[in-house]
N, C-alpha and C. Protein backbone atom coordinates (compact mmCIF):
# COMPACT_ATOMS: atom_id res chain seq x y z
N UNK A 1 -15.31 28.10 29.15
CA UNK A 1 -14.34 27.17 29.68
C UNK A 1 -13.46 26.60 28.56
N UNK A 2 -14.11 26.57 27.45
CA UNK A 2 -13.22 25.73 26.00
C UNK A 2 -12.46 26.63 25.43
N UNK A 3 -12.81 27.76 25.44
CA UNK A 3 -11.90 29.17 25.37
C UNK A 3 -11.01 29.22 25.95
N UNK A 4 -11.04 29.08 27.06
CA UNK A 4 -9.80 29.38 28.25
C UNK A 4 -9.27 28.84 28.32
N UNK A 5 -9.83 27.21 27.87
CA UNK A 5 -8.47 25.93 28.00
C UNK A 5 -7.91 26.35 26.58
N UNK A 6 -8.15 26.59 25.37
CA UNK A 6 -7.32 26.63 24.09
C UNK A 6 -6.35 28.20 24.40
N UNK A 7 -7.33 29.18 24.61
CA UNK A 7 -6.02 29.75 25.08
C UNK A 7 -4.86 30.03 25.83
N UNK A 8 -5.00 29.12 26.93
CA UNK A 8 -3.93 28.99 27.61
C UNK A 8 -2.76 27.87 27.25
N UNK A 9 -3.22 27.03 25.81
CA UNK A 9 -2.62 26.10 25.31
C UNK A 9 -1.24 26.54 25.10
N UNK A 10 -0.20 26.10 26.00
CA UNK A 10 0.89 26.93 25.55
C UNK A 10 1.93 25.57 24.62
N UNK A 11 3.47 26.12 24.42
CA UNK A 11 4.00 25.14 23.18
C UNK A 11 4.06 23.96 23.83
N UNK A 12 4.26 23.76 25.17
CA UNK A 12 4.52 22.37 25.52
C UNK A 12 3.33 21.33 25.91
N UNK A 13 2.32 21.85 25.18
CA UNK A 13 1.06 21.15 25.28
C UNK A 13 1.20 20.55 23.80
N UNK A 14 1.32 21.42 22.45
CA UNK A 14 1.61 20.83 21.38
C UNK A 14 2.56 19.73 21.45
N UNK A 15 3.83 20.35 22.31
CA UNK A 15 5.05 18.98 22.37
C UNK A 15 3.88 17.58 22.41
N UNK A 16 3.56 17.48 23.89
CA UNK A 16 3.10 16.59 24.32
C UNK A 16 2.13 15.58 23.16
N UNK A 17 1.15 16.76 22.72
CA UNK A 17 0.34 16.14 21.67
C UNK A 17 1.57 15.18 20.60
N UNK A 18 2.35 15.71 19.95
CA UNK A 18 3.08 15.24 19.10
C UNK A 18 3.24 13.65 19.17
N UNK A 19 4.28 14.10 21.07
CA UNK A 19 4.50 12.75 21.41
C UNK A 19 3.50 11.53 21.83
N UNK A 20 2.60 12.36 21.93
CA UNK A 20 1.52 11.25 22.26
C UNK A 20 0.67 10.60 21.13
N UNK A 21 1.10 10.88 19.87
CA UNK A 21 0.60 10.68 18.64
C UNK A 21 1.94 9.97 18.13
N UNK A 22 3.22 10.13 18.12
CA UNK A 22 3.72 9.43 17.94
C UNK A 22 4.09 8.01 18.65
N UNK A 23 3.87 8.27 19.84
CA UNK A 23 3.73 6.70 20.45
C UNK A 23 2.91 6.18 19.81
N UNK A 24 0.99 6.22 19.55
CA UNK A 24 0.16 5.93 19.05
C UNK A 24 0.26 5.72 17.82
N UNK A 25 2.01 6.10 17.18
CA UNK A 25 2.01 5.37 16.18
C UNK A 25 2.48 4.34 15.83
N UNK A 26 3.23 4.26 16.97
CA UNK A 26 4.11 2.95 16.97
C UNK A 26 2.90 2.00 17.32
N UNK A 27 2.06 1.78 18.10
CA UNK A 27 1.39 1.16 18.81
C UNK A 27 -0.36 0.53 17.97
N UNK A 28 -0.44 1.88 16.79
CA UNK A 28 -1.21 1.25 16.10
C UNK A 28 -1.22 0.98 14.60
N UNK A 29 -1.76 0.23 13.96
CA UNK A 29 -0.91 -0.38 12.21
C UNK A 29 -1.40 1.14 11.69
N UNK A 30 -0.24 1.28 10.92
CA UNK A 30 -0.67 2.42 10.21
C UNK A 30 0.35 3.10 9.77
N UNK A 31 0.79 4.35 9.12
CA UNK A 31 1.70 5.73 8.51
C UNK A 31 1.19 7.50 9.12
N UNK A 32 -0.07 7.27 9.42
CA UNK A 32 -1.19 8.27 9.44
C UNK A 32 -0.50 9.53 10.49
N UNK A 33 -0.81 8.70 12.16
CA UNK A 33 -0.62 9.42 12.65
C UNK A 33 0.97 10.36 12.98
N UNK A 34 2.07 9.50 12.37
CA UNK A 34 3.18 9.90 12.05
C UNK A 34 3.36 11.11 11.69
N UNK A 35 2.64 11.80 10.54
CA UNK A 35 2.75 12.79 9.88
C UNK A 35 1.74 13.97 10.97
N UNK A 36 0.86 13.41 11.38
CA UNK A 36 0.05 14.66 12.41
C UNK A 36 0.70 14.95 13.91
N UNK A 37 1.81 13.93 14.58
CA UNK A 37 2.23 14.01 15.10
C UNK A 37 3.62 14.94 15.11
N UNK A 38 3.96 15.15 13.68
CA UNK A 38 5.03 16.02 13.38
C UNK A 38 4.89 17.19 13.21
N UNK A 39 3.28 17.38 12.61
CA UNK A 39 2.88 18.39 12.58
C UNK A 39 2.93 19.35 14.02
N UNK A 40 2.08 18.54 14.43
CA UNK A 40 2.36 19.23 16.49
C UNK A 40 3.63 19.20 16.92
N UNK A 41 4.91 18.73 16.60
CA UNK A 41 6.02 18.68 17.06
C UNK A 41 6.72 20.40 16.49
N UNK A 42 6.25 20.67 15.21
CA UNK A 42 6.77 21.74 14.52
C UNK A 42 5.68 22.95 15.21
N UNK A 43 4.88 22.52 15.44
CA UNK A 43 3.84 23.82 15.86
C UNK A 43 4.14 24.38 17.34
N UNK A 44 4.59 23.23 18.10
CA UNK A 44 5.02 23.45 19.35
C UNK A 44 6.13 24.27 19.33
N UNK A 45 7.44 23.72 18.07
CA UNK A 45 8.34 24.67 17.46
C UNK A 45 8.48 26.04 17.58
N UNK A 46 7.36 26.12 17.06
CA UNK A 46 7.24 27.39 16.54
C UNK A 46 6.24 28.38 17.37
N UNK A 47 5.23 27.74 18.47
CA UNK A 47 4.70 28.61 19.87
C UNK A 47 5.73 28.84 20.51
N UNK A 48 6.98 27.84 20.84
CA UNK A 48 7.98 28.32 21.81
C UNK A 48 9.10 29.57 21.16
N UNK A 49 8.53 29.74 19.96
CA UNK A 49 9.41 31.38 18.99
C UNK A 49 8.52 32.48 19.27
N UNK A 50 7.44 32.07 19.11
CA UNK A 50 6.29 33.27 18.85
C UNK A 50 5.44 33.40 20.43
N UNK A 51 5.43 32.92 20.79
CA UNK A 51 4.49 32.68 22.53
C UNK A 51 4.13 34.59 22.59
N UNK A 52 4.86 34.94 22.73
CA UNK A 52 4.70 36.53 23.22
C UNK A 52 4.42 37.42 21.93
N UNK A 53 3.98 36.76 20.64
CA UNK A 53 3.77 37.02 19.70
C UNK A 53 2.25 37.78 19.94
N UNK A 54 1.53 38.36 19.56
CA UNK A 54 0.19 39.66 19.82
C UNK A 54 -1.03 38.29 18.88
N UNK A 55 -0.15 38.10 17.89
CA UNK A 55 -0.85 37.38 16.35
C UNK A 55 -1.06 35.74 16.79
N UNK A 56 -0.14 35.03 17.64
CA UNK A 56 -0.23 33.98 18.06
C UNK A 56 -1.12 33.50 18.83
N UNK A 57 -2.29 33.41 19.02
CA UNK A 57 -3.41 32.82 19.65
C UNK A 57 -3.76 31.86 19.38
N UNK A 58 -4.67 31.06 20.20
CA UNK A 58 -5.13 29.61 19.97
C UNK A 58 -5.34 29.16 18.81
N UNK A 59 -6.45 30.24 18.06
CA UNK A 59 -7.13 29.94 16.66
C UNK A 59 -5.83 30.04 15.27
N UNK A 60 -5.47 30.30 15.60
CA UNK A 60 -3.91 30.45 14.62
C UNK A 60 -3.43 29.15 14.94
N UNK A 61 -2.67 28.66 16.19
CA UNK A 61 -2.00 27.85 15.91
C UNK A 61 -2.93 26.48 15.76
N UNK A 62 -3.99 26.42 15.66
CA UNK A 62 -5.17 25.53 15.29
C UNK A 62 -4.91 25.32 13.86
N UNK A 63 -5.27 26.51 13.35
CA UNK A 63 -5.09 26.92 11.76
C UNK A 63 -3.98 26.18 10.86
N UNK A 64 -2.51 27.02 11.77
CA UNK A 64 -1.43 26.33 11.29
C UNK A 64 -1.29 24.63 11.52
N UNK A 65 -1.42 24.39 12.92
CA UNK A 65 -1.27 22.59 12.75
C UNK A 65 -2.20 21.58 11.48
N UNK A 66 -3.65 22.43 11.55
CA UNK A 66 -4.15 21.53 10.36
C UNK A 66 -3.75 21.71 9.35
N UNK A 67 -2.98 22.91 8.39
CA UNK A 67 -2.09 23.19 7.49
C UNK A 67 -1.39 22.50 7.24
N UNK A 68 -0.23 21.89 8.26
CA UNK A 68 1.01 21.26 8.70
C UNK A 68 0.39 19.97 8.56
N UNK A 69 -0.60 19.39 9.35
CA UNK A 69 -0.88 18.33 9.14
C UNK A 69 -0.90 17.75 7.30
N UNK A 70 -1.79 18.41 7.20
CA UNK A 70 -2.20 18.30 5.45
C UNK A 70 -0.80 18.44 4.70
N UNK A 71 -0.39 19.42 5.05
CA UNK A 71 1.41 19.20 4.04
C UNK A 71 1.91 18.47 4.34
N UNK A 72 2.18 17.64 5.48
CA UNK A 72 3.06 16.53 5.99
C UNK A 72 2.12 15.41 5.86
N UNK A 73 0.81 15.03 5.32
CA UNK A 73 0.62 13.94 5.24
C UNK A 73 0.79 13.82 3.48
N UNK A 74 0.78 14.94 2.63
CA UNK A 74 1.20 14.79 1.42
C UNK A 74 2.42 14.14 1.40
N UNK A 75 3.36 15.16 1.99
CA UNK A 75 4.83 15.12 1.61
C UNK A 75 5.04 13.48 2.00
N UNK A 76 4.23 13.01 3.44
CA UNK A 76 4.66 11.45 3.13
C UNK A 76 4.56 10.58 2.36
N UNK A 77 2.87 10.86 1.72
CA UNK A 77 2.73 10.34 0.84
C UNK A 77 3.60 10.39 -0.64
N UNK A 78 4.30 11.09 -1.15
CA UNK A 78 4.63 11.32 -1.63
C UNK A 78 6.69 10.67 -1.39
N UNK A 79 7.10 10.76 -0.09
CA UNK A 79 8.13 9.78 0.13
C UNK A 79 8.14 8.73 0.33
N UNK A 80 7.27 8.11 0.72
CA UNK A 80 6.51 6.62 0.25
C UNK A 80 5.82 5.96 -1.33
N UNK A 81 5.85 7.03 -2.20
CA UNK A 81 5.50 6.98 -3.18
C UNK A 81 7.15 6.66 -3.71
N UNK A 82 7.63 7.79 -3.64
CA UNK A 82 9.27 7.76 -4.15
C UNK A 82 9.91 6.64 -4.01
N UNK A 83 9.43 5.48 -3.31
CA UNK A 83 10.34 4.81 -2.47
C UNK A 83 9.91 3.03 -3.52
N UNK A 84 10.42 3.23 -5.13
CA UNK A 84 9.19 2.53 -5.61
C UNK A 84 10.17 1.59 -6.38
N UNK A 85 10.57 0.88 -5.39
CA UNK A 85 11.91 -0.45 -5.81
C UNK A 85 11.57 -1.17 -6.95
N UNK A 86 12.23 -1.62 -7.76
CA UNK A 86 12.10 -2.68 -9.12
C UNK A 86 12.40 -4.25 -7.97
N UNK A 87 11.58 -4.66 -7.73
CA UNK A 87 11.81 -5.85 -7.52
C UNK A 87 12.39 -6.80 -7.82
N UNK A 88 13.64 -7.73 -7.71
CA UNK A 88 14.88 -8.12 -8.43
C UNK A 88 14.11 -9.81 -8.61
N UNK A 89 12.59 -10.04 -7.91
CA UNK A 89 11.70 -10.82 -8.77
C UNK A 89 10.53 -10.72 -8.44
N UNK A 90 9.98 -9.83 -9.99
CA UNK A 90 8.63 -9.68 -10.25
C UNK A 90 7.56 -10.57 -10.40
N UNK A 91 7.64 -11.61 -10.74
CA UNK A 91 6.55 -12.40 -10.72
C UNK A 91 6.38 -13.84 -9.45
N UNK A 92 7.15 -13.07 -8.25
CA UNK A 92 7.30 -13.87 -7.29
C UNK A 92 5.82 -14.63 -6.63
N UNK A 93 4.76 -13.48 -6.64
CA UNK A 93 3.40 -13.97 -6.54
C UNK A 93 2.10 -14.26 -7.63
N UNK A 94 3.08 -14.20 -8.70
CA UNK A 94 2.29 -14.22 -9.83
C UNK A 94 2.61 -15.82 -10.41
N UNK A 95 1.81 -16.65 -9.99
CA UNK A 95 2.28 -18.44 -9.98
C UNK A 95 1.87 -18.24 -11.32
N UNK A 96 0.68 -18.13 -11.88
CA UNK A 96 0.31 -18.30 -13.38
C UNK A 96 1.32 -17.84 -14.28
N UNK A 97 1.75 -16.60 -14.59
CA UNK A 97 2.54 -15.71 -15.41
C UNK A 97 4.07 -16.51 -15.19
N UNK A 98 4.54 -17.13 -14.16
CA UNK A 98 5.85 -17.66 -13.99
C UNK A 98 5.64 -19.22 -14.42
N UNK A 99 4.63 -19.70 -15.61
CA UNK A 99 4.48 -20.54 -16.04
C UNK A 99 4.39 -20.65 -17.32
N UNK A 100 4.50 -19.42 -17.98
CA UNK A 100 4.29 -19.04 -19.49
C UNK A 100 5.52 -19.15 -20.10
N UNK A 101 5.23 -20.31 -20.97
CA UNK A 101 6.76 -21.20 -21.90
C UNK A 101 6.86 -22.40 -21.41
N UNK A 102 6.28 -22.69 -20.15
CA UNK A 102 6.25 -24.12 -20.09
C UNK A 102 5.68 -25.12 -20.62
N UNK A 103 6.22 -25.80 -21.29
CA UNK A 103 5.72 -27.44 -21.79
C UNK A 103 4.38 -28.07 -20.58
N UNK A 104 4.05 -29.11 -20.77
CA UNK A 104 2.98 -29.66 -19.96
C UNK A 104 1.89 -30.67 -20.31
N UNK A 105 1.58 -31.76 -19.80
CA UNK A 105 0.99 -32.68 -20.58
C UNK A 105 -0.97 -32.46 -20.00
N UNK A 106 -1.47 -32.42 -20.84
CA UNK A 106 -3.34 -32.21 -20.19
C UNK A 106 -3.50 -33.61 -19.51
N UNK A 107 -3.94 -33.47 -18.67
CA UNK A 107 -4.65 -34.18 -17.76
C UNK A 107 -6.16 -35.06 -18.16
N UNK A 108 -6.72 -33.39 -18.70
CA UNK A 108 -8.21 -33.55 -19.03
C UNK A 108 -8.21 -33.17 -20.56
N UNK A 109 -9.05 -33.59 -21.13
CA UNK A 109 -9.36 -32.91 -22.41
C UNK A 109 -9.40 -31.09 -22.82
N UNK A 110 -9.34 -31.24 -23.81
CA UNK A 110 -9.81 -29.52 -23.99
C UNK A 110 -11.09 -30.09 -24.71
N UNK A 111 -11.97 -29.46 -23.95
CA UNK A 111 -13.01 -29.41 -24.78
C UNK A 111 -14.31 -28.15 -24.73
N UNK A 112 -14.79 -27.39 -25.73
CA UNK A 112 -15.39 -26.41 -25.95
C UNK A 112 -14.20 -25.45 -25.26
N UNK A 113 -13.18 -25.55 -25.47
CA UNK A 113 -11.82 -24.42 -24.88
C UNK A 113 -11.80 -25.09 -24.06
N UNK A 114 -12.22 -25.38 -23.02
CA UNK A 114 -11.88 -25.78 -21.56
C UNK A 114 -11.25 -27.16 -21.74
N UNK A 115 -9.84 -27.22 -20.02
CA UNK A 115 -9.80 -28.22 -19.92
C UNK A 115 -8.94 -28.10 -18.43
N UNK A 116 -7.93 -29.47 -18.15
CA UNK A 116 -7.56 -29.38 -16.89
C UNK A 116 -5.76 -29.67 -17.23
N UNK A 117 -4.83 -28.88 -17.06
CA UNK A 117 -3.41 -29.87 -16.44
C UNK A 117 -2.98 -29.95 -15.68
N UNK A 118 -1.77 -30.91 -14.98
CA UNK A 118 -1.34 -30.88 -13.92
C UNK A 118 0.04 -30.09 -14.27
N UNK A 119 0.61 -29.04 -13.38
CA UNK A 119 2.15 -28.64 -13.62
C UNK A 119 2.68 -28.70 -11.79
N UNK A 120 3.33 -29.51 -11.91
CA UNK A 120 3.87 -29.40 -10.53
C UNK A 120 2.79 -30.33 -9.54
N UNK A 121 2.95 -29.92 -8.39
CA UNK A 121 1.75 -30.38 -7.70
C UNK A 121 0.39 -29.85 -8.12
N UNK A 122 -0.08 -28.90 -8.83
CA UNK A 122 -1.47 -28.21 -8.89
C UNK A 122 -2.13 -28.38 -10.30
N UNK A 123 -3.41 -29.03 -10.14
CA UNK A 123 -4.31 -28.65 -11.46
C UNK A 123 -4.41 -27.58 -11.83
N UNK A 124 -4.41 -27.22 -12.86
CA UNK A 124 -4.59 -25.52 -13.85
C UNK A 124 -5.88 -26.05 -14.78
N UNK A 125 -6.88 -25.16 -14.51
CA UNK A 125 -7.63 -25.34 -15.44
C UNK A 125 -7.09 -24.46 -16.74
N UNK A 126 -7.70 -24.54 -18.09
CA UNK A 126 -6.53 -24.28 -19.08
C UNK A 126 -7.21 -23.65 -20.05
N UNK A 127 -7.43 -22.56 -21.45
CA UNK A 127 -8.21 -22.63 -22.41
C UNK A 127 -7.71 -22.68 -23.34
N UNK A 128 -7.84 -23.29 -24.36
CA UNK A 128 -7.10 -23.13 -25.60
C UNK A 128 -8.13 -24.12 -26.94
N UNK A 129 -7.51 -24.16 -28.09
CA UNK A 129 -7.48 -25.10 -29.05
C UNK A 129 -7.92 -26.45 -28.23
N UNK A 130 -9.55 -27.12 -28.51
CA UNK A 130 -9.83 -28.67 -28.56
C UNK A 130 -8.26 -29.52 -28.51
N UNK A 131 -7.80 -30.44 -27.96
CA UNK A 131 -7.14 -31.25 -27.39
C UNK A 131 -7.53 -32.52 -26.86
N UNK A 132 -6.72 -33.53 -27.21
CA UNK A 132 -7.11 -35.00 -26.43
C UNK A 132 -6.69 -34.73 -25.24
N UNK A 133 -6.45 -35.62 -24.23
CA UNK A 133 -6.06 -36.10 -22.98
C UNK A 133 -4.84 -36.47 -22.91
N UNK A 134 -3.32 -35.95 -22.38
CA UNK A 134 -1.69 -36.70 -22.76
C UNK A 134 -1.81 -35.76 -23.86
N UNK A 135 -2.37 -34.75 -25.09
CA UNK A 135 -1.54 -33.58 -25.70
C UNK A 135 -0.61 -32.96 -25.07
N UNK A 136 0.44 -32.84 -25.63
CA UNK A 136 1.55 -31.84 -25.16
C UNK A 136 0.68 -30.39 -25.51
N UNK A 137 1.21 -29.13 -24.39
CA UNK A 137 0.88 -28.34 -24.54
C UNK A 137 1.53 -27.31 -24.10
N UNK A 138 1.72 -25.81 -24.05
CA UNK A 138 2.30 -25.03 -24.20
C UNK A 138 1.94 -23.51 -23.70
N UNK A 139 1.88 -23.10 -22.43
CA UNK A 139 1.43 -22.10 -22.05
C UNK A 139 1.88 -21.05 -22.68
N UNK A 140 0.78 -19.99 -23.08
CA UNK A 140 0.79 -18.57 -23.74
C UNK A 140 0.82 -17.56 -22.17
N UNK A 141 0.06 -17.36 -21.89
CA UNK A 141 -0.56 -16.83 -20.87
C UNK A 141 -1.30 -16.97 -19.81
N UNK A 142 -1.23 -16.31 -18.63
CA UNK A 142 -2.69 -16.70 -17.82
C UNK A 142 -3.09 -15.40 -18.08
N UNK A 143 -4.60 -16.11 -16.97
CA UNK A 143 -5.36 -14.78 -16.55
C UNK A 143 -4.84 -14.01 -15.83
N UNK A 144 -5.80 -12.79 -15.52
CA UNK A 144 -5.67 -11.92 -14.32
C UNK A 144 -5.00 -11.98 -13.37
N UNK A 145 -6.23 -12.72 -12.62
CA UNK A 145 -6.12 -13.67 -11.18
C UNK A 145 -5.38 -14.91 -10.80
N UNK A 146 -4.54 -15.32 -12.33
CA UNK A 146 -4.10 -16.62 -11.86
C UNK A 146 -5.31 -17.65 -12.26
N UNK A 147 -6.69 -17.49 -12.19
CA UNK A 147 -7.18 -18.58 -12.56
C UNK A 147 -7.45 -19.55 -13.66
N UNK A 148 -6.65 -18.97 -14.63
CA UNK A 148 -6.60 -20.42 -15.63
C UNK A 148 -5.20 -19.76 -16.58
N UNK A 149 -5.02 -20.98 -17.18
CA UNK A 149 -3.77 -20.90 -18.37
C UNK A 149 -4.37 -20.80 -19.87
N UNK A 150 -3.74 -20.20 -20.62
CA UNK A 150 -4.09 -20.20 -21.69
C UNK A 150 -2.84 -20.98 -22.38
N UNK A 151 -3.31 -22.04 -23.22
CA UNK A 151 -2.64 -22.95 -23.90
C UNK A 151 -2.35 -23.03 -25.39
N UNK A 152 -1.37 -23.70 -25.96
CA UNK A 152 -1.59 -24.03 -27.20
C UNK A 152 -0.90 -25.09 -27.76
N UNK A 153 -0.81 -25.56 -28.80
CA UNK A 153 -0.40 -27.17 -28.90
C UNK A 153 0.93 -27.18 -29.00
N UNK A 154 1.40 -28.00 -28.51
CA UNK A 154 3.05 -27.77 -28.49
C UNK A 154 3.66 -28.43 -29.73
């Protein structure tokens, strides 16, 4: 019976698949099924050339769509890759790093490296050079993550 339904799979069954993968793409978060849906759009293509073809049977155009699939989910990847804008501002989510050169008065002491300032509305915890409390100070760097400033005496 699974025989007979794949071989009677003719091109406008691929159409269908296509489109029914491309709705499903609109409909669910993702890039994925986009590219497998094109794949079946081209395979359907290409049963409605070859249909009366001797060589064209189920297991072939099986063959070819997962082919198609796999090249067209590269090639997207790969135009989504291409697509790799300079951001006209880079450190838009980077709050720590868009603080390096700023002046700033400690809050808290530095002490054993550690300490606390205020810049703006937010405490920064801070490391640098021992410091009183009211030192002017002078961001070098942050971390990673944003979670602390690295300081030095202004």
């Amino acid at each position: 019976m699974i025989v007979r339904f794949f071989s009677e799979l003719g091109p406008w069954n691929w159409m269908a698949l296509g489109f029914v993968l491309l709705i499903l793409e609109i409909l669910v978060p993702g890039v994925f099924l986009l590219w497998i849906g094109l794949a079946a759009l081209i395979v359907g293509a290409v049963s409605l050339m070859l249909w009366d073809a001797g060589f064209w049977v189920w297991q072939a155009q099986v063959v070819v769509f997962l082919a198609l699939s796999l090249a067209c989910a590269f090639a997207g990847k790969k135009i989504a890759k291409g697509k790799d804008n300079e951001s006209d501002q880079p450190l838009l989510n980077r709050r720590g790093e868009q603080l390096v050169g700023r002046l700033a008065t400690l809050s808290e002491p530095i002490v054993d490296g550690r300490g606390r300032v205020k810049i703006g509305d937010t405490m920064w915890r801070v490391s640098g050079p021992d410091l009183p409390a009211g030192a002017k100070v002078r961001v070098k760097a942050a971390t990673d993550l944003d979670l602390e400033l690295v300081v030095e005496a202004a």
